[in-house]
C-alpha atoms as a PDB file:
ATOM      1  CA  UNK A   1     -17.104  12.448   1.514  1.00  0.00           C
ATOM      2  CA  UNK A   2     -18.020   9.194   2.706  1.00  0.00           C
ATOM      3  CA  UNK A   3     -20.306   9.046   5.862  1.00  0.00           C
ATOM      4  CA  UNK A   4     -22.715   5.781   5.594  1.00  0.00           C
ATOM      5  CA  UNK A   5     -21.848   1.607   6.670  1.00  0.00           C
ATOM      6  CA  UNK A   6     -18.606   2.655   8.859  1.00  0.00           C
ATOM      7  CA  UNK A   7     -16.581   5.003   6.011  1.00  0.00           C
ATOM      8  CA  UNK A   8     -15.903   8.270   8.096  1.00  0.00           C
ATOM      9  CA  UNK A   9     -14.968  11.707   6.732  1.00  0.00           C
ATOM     10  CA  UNK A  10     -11.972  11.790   5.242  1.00  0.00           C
ATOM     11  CA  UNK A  11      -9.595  12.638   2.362  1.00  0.00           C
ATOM     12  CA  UNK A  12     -11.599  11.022  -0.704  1.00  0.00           C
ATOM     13  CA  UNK A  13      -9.632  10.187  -3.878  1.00  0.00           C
ATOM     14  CA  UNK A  14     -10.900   8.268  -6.563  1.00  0.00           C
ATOM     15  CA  UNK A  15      -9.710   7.647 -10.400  1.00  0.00           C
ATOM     16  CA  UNK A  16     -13.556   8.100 -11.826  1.00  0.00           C
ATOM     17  CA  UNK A  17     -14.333   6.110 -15.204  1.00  0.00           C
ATOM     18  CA  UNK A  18     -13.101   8.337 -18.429  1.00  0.00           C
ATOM     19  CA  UNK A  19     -15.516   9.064 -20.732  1.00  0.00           C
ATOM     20  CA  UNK A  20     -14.911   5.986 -23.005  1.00  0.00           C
ATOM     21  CA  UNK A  21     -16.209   3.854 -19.348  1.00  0.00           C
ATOM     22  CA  UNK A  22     -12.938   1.643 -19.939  1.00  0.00           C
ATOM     23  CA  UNK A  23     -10.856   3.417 -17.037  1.00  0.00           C
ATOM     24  CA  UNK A  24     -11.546   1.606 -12.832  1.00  0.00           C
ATOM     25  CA  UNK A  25     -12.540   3.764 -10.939  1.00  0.00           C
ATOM     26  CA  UNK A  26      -9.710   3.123  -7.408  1.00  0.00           C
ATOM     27  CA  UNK A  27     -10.480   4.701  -3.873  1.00  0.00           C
ATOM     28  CA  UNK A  28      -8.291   4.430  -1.430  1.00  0.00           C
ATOM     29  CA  UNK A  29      -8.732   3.869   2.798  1.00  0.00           C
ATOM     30  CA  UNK A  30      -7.031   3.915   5.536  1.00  0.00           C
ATOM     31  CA  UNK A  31      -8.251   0.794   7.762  1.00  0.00           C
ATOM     32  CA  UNK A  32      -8.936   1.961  11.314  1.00  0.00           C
ATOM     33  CA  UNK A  33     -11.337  -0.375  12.331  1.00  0.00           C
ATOM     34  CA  UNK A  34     -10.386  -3.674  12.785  1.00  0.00           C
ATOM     35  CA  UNK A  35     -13.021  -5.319  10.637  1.00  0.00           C
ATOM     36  CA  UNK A  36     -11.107  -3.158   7.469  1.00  0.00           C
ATOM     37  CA  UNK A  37      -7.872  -4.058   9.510  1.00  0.00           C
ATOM     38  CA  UNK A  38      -8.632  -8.243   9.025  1.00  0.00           C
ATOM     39  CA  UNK A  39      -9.010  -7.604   5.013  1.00  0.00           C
ATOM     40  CA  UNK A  40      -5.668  -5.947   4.787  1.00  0.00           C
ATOM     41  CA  UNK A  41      -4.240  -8.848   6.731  1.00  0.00           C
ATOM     42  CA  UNK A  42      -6.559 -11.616   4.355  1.00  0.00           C
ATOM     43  CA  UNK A  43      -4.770 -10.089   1.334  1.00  0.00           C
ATOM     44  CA  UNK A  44      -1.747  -9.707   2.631  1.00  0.00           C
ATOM     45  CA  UNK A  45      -1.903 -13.985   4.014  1.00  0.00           C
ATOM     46  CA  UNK A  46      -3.351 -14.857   0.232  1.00  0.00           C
ATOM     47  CA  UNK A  47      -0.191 -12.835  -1.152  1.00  0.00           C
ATOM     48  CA  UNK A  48       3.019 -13.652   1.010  1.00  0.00           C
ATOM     49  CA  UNK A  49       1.520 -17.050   2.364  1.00  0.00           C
ATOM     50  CA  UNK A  50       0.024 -18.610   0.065  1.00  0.00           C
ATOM     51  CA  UNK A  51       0.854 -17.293  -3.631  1.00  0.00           C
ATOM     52  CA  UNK A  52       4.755 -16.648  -3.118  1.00  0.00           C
ATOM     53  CA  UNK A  53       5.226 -18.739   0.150  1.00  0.00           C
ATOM     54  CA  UNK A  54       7.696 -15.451   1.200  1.00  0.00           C
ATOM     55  CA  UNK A  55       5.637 -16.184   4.907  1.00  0.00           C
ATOM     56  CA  UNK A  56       5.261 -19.194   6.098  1.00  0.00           C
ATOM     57  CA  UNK A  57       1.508 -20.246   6.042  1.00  0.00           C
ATOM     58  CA  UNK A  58       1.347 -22.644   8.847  1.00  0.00           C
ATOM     59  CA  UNK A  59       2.549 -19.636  11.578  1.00  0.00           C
ATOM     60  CA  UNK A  60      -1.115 -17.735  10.293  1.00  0.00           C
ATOM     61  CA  UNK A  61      -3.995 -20.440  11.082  1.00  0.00           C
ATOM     62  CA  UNK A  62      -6.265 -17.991  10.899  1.00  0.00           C
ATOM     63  CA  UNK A  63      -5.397 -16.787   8.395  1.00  0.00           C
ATOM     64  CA  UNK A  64      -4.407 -13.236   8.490  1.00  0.00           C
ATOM     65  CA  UNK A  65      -0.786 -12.051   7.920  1.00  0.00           C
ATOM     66  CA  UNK A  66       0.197  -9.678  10.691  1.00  0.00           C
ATOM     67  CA  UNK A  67       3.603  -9.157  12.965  1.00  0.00           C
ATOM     68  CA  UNK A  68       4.599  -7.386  15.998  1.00  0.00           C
ATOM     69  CA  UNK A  69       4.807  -3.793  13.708  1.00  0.00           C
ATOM     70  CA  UNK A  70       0.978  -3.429  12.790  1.00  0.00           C
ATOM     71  CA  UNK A  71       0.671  -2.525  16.067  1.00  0.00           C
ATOM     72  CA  UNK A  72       2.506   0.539  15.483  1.00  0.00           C
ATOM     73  CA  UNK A  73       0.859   1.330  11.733  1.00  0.00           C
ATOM     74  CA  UNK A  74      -0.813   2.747   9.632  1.00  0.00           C
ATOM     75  CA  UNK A  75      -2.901   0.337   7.101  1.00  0.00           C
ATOM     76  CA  UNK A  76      -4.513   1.298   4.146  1.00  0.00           C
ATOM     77  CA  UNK A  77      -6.849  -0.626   1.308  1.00  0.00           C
ATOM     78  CA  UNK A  78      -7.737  -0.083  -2.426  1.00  0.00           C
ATOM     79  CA  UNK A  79     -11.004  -0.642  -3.808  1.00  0.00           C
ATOM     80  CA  UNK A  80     -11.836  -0.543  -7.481  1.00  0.00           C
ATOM     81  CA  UNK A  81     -15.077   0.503  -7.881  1.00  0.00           C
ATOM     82  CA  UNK A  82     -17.479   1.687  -5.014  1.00  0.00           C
ATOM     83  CA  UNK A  83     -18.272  -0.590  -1.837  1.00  0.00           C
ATOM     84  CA  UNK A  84     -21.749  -1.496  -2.831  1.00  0.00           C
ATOM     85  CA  UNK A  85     -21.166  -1.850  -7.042  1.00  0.00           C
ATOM     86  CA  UNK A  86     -19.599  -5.184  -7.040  1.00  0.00           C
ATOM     87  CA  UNK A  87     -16.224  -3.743  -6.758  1.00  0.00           C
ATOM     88  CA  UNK A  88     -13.118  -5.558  -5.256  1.00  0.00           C
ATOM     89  CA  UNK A  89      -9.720  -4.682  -3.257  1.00  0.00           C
ATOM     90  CA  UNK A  90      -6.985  -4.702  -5.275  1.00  0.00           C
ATOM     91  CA  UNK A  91      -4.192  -2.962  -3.352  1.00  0.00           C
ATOM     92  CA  UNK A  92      -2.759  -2.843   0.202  1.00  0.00           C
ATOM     93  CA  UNK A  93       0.154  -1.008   1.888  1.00  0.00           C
ATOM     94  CA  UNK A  94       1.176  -0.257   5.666  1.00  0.00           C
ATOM     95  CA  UNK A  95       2.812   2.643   6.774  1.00  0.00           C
ATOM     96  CA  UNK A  96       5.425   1.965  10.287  1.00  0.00           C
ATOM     97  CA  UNK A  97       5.627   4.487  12.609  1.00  0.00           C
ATOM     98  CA  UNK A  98       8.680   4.983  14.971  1.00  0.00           C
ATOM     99  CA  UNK A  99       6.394   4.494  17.788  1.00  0.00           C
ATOM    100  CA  UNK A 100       8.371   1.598  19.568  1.00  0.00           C
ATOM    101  CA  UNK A 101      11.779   1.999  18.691  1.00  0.00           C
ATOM    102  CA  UNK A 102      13.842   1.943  15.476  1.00  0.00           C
ATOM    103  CA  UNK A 103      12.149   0.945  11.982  1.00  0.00           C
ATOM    104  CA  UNK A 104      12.334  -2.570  10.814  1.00  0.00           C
ATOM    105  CA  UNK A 105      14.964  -1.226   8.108  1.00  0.00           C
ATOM    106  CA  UNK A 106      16.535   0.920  10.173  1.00  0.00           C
ATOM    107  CA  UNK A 107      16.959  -1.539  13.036  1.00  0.00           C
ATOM    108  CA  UNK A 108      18.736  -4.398  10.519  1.00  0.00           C
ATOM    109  CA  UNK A 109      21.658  -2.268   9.879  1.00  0.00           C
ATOM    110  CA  UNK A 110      21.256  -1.503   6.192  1.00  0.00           C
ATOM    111  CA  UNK A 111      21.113   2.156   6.072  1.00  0.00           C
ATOM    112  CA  UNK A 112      24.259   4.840   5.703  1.00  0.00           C
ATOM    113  CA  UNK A 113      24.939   6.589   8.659  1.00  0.00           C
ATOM    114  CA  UNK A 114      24.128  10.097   7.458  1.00  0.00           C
ATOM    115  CA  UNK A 115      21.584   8.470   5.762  1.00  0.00           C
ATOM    116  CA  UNK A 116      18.734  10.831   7.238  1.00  0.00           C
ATOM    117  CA  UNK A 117      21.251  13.996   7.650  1.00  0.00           C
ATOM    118  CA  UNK A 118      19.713  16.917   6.472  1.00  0.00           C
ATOM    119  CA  UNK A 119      20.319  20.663   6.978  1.00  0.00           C
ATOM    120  CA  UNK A 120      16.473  21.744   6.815  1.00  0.00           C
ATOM    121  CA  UNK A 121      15.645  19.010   9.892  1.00  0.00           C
ATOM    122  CA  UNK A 122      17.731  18.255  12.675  1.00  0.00           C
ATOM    123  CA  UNK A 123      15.721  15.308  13.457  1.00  0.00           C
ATOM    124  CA  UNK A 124      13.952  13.921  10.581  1.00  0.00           C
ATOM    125  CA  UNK A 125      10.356  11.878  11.106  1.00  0.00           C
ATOM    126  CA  UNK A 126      10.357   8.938   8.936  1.00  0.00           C
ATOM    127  CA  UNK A 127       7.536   6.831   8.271  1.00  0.00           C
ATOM    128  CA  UNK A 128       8.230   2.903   6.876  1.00  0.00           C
ATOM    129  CA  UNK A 129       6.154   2.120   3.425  1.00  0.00           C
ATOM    130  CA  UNK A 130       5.796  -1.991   3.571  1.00  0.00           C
ATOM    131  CA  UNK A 131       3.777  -4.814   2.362  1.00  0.00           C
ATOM    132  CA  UNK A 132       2.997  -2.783  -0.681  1.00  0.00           C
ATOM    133  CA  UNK A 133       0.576  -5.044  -2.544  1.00  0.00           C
ATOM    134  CA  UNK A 134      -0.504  -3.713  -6.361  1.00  0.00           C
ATOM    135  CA  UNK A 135      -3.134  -6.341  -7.973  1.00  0.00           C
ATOM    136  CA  UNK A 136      -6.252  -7.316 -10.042  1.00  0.00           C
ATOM    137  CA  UNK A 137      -6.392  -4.175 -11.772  1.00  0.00           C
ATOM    138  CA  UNK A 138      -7.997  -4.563 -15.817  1.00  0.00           C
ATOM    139  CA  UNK A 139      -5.195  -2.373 -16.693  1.00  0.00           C
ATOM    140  CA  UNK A 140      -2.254  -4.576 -16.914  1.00  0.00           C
ATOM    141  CA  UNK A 141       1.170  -2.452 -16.754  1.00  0.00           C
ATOM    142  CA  UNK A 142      -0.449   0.750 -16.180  1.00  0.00           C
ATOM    143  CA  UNK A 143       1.051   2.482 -13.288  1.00  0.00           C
ATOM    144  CA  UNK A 144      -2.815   3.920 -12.331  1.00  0.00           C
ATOM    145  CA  UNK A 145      -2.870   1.690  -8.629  1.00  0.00           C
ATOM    146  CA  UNK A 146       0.870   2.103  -7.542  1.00  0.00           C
ATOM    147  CA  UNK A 147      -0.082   5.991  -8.027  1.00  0.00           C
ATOM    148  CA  UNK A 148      -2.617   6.021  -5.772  1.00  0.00           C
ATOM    149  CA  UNK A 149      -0.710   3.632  -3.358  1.00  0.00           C
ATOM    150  CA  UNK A 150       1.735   6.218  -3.039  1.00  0.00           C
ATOM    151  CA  UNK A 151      -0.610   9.446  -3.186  1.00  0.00           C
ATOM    152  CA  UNK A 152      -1.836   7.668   0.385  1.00  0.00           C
ATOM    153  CA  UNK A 153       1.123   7.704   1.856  1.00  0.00           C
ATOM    154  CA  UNK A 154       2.807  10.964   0.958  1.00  0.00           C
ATOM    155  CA  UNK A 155      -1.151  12.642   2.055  1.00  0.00           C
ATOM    156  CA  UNK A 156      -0.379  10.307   5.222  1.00  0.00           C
ATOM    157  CA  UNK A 157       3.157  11.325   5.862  1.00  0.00           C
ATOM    158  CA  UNK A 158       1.960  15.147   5.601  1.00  0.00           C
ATOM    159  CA  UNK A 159      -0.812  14.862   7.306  1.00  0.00           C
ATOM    160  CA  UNK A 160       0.915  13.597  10.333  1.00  0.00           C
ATOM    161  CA  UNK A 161       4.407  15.549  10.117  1.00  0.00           C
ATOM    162  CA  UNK A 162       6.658  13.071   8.818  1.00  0.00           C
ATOM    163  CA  UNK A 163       9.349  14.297   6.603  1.00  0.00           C
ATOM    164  CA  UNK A 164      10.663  11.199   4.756  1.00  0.00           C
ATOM    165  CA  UNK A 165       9.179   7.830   3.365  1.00  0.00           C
ATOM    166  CA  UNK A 166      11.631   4.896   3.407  1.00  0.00           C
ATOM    167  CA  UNK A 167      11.219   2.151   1.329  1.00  0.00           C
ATOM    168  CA  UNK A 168      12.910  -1.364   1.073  1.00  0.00           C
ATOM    169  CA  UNK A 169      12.016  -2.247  -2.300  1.00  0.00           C
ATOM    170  CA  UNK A 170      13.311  -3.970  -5.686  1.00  0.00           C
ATOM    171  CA  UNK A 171      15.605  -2.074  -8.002  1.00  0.00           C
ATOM    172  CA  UNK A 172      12.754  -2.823 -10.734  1.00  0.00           C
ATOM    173  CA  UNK A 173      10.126  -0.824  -8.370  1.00  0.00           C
ATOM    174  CA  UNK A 174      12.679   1.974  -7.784  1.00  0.00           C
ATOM    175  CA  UNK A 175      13.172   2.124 -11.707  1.00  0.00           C
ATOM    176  CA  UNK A 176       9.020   2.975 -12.086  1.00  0.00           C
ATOM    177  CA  UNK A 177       8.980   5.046  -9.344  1.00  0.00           C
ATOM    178  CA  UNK A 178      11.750   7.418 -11.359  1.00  0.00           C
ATOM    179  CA  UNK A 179      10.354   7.327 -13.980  1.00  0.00           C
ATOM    180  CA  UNK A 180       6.921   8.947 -12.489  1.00  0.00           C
ATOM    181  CA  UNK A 181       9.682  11.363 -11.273  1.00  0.00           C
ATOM    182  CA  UNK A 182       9.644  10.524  -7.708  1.00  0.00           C
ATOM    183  CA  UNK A 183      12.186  12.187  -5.667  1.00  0.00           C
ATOM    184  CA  UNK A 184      13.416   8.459  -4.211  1.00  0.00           C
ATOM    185  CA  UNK A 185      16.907   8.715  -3.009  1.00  0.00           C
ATOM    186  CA  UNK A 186      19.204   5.576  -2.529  1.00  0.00           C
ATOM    187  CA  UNK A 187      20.095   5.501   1.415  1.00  0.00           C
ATOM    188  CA  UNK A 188      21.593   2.178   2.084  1.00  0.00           C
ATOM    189  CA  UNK A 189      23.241  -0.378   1.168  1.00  0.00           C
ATOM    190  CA  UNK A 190      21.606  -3.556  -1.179  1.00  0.00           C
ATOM    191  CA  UNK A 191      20.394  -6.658   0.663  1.00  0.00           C
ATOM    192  CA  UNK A 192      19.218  -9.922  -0.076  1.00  0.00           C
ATOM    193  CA  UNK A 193      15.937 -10.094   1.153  1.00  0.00           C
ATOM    194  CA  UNK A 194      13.891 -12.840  -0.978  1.00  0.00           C
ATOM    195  CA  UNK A 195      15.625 -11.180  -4.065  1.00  0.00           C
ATOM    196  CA  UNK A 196      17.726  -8.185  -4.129  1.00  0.00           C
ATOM    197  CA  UNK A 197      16.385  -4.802  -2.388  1.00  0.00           C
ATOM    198  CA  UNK A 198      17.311  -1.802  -2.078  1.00  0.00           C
ATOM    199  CA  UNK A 199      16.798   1.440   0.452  1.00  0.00           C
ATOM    200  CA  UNK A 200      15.248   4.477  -0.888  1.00  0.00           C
ATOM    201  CA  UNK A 201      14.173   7.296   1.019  1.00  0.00           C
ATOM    202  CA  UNK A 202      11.549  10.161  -0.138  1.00  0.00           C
ATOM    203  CA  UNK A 203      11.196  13.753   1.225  1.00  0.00           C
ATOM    204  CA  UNK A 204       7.519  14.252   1.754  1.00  0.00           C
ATOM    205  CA  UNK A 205       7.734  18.122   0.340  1.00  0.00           C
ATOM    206  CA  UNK A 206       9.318  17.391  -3.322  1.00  0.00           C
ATOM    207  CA  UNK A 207       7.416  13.732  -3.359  1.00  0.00           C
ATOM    208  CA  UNK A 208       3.714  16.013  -3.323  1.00  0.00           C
ATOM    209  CA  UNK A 209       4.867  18.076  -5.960  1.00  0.00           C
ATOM    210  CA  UNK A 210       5.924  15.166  -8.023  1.00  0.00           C
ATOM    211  CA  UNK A 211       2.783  13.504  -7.351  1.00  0.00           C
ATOM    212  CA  UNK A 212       1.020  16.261  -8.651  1.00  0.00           C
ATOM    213  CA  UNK A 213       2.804  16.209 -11.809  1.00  0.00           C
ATOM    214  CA  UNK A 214       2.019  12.195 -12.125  1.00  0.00           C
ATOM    215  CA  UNK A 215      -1.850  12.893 -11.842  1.00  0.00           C
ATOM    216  CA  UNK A 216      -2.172  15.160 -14.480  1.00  0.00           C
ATOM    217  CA  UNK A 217       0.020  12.879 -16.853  1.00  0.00           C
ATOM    218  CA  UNK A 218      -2.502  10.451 -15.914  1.00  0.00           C
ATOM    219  CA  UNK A 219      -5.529  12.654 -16.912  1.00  0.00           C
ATOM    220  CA  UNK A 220      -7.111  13.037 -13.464  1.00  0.00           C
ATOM    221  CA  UNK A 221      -7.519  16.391 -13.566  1.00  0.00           C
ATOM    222  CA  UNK A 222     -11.395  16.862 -12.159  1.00  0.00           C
ATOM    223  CA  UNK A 223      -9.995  15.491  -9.314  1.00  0.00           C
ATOM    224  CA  UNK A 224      -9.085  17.719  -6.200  1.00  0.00           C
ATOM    225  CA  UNK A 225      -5.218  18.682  -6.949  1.00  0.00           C
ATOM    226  CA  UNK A 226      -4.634  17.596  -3.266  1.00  0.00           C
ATOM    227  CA  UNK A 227      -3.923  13.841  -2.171  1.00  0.00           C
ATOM    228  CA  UNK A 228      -7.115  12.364  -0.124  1.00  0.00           C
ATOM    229  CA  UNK A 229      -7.910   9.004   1.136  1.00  0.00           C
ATOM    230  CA  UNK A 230     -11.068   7.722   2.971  1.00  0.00           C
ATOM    231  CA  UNK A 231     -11.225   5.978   6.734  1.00  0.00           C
ATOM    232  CA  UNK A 232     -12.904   2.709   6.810  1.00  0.00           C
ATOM    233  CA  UNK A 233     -14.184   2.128  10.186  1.00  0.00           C
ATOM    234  CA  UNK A 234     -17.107   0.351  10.576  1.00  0.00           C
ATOM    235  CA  UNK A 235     -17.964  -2.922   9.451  1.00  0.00           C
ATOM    236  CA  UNK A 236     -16.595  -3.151   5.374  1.00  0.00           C
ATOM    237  CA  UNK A 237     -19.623  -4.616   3.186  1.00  0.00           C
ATOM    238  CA  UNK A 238     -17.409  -7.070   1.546  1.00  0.00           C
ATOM    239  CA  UNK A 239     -14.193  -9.251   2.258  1.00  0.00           C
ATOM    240  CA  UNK A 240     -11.155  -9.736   0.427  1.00  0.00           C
ATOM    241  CA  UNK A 241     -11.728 -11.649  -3.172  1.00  0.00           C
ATOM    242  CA  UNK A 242      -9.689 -12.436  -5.649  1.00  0.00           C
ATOM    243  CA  UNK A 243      -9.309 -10.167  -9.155  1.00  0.00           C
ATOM    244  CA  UNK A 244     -11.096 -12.460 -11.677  1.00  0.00           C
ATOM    245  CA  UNK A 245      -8.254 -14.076 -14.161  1.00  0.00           C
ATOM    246  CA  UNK A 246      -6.608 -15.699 -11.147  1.00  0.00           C
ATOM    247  CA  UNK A 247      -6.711 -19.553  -9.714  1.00  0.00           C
ATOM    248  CA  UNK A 248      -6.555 -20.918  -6.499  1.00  0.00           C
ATOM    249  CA  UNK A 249      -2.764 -21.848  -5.187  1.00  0.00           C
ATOM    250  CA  UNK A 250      -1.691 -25.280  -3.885  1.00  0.00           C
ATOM    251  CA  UNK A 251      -2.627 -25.734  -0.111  1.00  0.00           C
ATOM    252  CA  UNK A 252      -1.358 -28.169   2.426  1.00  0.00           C
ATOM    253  CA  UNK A 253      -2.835 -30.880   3.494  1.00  0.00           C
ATOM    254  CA  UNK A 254      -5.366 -30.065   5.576  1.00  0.00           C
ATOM    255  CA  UNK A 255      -5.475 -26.419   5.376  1.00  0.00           C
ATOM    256  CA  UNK A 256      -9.139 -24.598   5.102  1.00  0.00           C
ATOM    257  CA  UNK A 257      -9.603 -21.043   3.497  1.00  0.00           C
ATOM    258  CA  UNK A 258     -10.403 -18.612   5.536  1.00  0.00           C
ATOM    259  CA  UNK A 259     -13.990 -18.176   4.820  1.00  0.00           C
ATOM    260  CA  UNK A 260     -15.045 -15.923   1.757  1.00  0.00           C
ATOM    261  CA  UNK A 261     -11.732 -15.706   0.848  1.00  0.00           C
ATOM    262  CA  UNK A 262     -10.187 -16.543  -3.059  1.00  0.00           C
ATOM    263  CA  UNK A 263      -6.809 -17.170  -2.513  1.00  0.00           C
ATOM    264  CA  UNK A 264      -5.107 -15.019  -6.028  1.00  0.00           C
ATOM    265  CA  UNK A 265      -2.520 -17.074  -7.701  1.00  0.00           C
ATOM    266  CA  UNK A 266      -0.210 -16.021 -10.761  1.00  0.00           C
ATOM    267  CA  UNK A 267      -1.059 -18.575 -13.532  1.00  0.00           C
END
């Protein structure tokens, strides 16, 4: 548990160094204060701003990514290694709730009409899974940090009584999360969204059990069997920086970094 500079109680989980000390250690948080809420929105501007220009920079002066459905989310970070060891965030993902209306997938029309029919729930609660970022980690291909992305937000979706995850993601992405045996099920139709994507939807029940099965292939077994993630409250130690190995991407004229801030670039 996690009770000093801000991190409340919560639902710790952690990928602890292997014996052989080669293995990152990952936690993950949910951001509920809005200091931890501004590093989720750094990343995500230094991502889908400014590395693959899929949001316009000039609309975010400040720098932070953000739209009209964080109000109505949940946000969560990953750090690799501890908050006071010189570790760094590598990971990000938000979680929409149905709060104010339809979901953003839902409301553009690309889902099947029965796509949520089920004879278990007569009205199914869905949660969104978006801005899924997955970076900086020393192990390059190794599915260690989408795992505990996705741990979060099936722990998340119990937690709170949701019965399905929906996801607007690319075929490639659906392809790795079958083959970790994830219960993803197509429910739409494919759209061209800066590339091809694709709606999948998860029952929350079968996805834990699956989950389960992906941590001990991945040798965590001293952890706790059950999903947990951390709050991050207070005031974070550290802001958003860049995974070593990356370069800074072409600016504007006239733009200024957001202070503290390595912009991560693909090079």
């Amino acid at each position: 548990m996690y009770t000093h500079a801000g991190v409340e109680p919560g639902r710790p989980t952690s990928d602890r160094c292997l014996p052989d000390g080669h293995s990152p250690s990952y936690q993950v948080y949910l951001a509920t204060g809005a200091r931890a809420r501004r590093i989720h929105y750094r990343m995500r501007y230094a991502v889908y701003c400014l590395e693959t220009g899929f949001e316009a920079a000039e609309r975010y002066p400040e720098g932070f990514e953000r739209d009209v459905h964080d109000e109505h989310a949940a946000h969560f970070l990953v750090r690799m290694g501890g908050l006071y060891d010189g570790g760094r965030w590598v990971g990000a993902m938000r979680l929409i709730r149905p709060e104010a209306g339809p979901l953003p997938t839902m409301a553009a029309g690309h889902l099947f009409p029965d796509a949520f029919a089920t004879p278990r729930v007569e009205s199914p609660r869905v949660l969104e899974v978006s801005r899924l970022i997955a970076r900086g980690s020393p192990e390059r291909g190794s599915p260690r940090l989408l795992y505990h992305l996705c741990q979060a937000a099936q722990a998340y979706a119990e937690d709170h009584g949701y019965d399905f995850l929906l996801f607007m993601i690319r075929p490639a992405l659906a392809r790795l999360l079958q083959r970790h045996y994830i219960p993803i099920e197509l429910c739409g139709e494919a759209c061209d969204h800066r590339g091809l994507r694709l709606p999948f939807r998860a029952p929350t029940a079968e996805s834990g059990l699956a989950l389960s099965a992906w941590r001990r292939r991945l040798g965590l077994g001293n952890t706790p069997e059950r999903p947990h993630y951390a709050q991050l409250a207070g005031h974070p130690p550290f802001p958003y920086r860049a995974a070593p190995g990356y370069k800074r991407c072409w600016r504007p004229r006239g733009y200024h970094a957001p202070r503290a801030m390595e912009v991560p670039c693909a090079g």
